[in-house]
C-alpha atoms as a PDB file:
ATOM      1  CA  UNK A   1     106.403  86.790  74.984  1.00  0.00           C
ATOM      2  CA  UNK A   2     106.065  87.834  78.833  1.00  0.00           C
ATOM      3  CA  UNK A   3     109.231  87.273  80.993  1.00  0.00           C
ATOM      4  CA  UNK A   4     108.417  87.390  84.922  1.00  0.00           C
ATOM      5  CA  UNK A   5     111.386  87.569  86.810  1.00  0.00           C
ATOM      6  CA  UNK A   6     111.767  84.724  89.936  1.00  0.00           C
ATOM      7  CA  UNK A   7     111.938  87.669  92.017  1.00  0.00           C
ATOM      8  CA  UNK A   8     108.552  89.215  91.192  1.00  0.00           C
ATOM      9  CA  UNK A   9     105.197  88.366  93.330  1.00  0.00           C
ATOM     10  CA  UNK A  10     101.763  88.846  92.387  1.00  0.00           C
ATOM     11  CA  UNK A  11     100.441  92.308  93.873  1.00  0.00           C
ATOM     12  CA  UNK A  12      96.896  90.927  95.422  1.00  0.00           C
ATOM     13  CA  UNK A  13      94.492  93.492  96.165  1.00  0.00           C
ATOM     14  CA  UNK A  14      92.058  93.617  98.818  1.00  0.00           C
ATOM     15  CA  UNK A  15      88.725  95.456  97.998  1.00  0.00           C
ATOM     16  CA  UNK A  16      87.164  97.057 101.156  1.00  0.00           C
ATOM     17  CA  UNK A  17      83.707  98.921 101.855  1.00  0.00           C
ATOM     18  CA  UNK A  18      83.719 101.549 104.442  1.00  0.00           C
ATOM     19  CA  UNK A  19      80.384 102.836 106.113  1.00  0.00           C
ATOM     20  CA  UNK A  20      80.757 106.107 107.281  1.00  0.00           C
ATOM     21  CA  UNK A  21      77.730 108.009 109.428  1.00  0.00           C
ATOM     22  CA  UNK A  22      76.762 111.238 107.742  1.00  0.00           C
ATOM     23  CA  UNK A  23      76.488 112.426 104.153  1.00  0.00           C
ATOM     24  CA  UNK A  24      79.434 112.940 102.106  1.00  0.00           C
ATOM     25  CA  UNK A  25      80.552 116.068 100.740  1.00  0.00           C
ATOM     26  CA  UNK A  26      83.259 117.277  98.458  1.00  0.00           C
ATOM     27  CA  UNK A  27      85.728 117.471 100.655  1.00  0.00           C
ATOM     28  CA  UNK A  28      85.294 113.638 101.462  1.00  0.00           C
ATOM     29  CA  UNK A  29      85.149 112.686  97.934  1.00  0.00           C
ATOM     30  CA  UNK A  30      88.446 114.362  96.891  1.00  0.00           C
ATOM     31  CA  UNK A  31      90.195 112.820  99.991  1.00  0.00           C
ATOM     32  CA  UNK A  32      88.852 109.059  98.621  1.00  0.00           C
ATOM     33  CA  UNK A  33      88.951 109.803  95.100  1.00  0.00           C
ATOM     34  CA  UNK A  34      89.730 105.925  94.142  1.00  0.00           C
ATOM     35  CA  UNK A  35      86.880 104.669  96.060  1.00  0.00           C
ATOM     36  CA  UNK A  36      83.333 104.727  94.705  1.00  0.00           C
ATOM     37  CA  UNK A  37      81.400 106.593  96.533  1.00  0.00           C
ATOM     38  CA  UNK A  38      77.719 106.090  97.467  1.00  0.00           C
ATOM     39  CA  UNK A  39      75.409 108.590 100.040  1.00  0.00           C
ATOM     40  CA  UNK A  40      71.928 107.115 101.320  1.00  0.00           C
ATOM     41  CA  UNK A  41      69.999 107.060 104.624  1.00  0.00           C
ATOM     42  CA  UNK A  42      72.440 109.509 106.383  1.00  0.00           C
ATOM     43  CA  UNK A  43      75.075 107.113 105.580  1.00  0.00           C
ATOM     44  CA  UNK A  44      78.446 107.126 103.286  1.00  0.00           C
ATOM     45  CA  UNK A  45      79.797 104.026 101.899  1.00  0.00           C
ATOM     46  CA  UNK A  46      83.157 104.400 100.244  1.00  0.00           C
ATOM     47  CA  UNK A  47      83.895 101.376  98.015  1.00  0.00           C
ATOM     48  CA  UNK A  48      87.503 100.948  96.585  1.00  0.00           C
ATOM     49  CA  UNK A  49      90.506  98.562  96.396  1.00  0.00           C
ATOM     50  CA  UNK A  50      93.611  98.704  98.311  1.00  0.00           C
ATOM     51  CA  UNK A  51      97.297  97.150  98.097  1.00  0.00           C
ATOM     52  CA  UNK A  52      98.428  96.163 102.050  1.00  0.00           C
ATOM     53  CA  UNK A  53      97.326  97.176 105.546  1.00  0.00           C
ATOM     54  CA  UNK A  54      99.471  99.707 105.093  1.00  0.00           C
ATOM     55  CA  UNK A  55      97.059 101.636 102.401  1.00  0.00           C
ATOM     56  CA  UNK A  56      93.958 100.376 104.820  1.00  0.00           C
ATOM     57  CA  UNK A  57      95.733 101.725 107.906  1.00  0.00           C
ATOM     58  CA  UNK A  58      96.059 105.524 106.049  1.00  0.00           C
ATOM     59  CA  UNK A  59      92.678 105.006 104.361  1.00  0.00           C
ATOM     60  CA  UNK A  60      91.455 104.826 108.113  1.00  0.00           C
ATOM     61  CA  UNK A  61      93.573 108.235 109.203  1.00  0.00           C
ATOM     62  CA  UNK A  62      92.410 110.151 106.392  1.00  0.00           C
ATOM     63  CA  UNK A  63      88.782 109.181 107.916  1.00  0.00           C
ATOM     64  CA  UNK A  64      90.086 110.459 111.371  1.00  0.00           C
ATOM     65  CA  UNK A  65      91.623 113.048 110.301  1.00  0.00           C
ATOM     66  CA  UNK A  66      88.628 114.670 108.308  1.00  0.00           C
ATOM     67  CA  UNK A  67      86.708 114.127 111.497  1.00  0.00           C
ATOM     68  CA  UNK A  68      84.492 111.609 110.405  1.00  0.00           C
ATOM     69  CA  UNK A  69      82.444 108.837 112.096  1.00  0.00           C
ATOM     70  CA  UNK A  70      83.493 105.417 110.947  1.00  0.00           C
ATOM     71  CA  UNK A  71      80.773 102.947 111.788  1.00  0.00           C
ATOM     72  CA  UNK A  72      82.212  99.499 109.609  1.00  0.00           C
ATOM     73  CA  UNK A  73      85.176  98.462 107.979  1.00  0.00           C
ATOM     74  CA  UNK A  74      84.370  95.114 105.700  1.00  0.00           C
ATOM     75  CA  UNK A  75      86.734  93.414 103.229  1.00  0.00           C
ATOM     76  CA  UNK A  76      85.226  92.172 100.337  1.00  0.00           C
ATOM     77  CA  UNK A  77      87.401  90.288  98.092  1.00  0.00           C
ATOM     78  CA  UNK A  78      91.130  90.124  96.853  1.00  0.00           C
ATOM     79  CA  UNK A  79      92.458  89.923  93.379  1.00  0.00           C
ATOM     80  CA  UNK A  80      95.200  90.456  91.337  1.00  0.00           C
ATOM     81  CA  UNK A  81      96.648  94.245  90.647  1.00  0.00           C
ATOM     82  CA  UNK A  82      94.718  95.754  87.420  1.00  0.00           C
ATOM     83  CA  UNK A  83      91.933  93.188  87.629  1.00  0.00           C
ATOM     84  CA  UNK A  84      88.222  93.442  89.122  1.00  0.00           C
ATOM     85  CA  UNK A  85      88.044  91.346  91.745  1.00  0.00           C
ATOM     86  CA  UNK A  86      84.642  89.006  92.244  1.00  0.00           C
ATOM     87  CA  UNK A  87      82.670  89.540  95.385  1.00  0.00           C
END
């Protein structure tokens, strides 16, 4: 039997892809190591779920930080916490 406490809300979680301009190394992959990460054309798109706009907003200063280019943000989908999400 699963009790859920009135209190509780559903944690939804937004899945975003990032396209970044240039070729991902290692020290990019370590920084985004719950994304997917895929290199092609000169291009890096990191793939990867995230909680709030919160987790987006650091997401983003870990890209500024490392110095990288950030060419598009898009959000994909939303879904419950510890499910896939459709697209």
């Amino acid at each position: 039997m699963t009790v859920v406490c009135a209190h509780e809300e559903a944690v939804l979680l937004s899945k975003y892809e990032i396209t970044l301009r240039g070729e991902a190394g290692p020290t990019v992959r370590h920084a985004f190591a719950g994304f997917s990460v895929e290199v092609a054309d000169g291009r890096t798109v990191l793939c990867g779920a995230l909680p709030d706009q919160a987790a987006l907003h650091g997401a983003l200063d870990r890209i500024r930080d490392l110095g990288l280019e950030l060419i598009e943000v898009r959000q994909l989908a939303a879904g419950p916490l510890g499910r896939q999400a459709d697209d």
